[in-house]
Structures are given as C-alpha cells and as structure tokens.
Protein backbone atom coordinates (compact mmCIF):
# COMPACT_ATOMS: atom_id res chain seq x y z
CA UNK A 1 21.64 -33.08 -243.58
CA UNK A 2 20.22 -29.75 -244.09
CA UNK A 3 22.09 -27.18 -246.30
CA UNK A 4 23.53 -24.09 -244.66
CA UNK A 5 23.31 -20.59 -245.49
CA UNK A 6 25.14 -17.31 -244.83
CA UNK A 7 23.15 -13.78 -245.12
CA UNK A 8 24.87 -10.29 -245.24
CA UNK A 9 23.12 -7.39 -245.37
CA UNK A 10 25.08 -3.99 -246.07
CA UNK A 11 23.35 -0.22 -245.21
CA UNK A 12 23.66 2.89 -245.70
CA UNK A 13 22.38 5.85 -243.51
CA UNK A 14 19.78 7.93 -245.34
CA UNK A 15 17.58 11.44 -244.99
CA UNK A 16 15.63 9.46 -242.83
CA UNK A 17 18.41 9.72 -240.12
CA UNK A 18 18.14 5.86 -240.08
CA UNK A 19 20.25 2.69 -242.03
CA UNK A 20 18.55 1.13 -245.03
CA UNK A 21 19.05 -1.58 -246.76
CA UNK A 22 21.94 -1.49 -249.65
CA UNK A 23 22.74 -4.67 -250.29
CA UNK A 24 21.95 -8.39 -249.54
CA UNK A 25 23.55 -11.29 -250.02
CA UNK A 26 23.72 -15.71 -249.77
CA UNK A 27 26.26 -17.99 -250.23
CA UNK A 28 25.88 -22.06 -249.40
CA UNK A 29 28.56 -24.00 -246.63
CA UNK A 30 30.73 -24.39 -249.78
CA UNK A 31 30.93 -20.28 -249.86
CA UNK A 32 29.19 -20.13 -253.47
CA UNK A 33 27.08 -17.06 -254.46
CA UNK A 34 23.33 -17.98 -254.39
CA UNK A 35 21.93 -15.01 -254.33
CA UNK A 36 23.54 -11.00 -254.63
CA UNK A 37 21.45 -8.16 -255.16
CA UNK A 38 21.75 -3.99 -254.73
CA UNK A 39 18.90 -2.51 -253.22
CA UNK A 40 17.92 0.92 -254.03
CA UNK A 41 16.65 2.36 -250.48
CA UNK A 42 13.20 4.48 -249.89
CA UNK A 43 14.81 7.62 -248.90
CA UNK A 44 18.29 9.57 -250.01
CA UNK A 45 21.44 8.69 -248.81
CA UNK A 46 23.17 10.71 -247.33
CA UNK A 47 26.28 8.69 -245.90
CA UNK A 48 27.46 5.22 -248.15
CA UNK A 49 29.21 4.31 -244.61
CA UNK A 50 32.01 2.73 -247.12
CA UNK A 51 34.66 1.54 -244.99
CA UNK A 52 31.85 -0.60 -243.43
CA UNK A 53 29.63 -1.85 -246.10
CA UNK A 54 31.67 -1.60 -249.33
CA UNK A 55 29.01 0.56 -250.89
CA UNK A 56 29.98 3.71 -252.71
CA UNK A 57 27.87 6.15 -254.26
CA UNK A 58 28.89 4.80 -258.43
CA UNK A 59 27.90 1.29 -257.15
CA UNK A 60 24.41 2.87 -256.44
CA UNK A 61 23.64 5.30 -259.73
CA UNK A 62 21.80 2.73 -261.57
CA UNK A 63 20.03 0.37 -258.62
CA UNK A 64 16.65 0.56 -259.27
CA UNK A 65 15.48 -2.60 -257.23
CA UNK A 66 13.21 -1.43 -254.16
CA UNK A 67 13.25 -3.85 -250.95
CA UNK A 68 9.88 -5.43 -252.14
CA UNK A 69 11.38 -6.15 -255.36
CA UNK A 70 13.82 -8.39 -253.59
CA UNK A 71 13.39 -12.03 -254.61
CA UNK A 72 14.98 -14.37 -252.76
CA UNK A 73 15.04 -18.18 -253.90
C-alpha cells in the first residue's frame, strides 16, 4: 500500500556542451501534480531542444530557481 510516483525531468543543452536540468516534475498514481518546478541551469543555453522537452526560451526569461534551490516534498 505504498503511494506511487512519476518523475520527469526536461533539459536543455547548454555552453557547457552538456544537458542541464530545465524542468522537473511529480504527479501521484491518480496523475495529480505534486510537485512542478523550472530550473534555471548553471551555464547558458544554447539549444531549448523544444520538440523534446517543451521548453522554449520565453518559458525560461524569468526562472531564477538554481538546482539546489529545488525543494522537493
């Protein structure tokens, strides 16, 4: 009787000729939104890689959050 959980994590490739972190994200078995954040990465990026992660560079003007600001519950 455990709960279940679903992560997703979206990148984006960055100067560092590398992915970073863009986005994570957990929903519960029932599919409801526990926990959604934008995550600003440590260098610039230089690709969104859109049709893959969703990310495009007006979703990302105003993330501030860093990966170690990341809380999750």
């Amino acid at each position: 009787k455990s709960p279940l959980f679903g992560l997703d994590c979206e990148m984006c490739r960055t100067k560092a000729a590398m992915n970073e972190l863009t986005r994570v994200s957990i929903v519960d078995e029932n599919y409801r939104s526990i926990y959604e954040a934008l995550v600003k990465p440590d260098n610039e990026i230089t690709n969104y890689l859109t049709q893959w992660s969703g990310i495009t560079k007006e979703m990302m003007e105003n993330v501030t959050k860093t990966l170690k600001e990341v809380n999750i519950p």
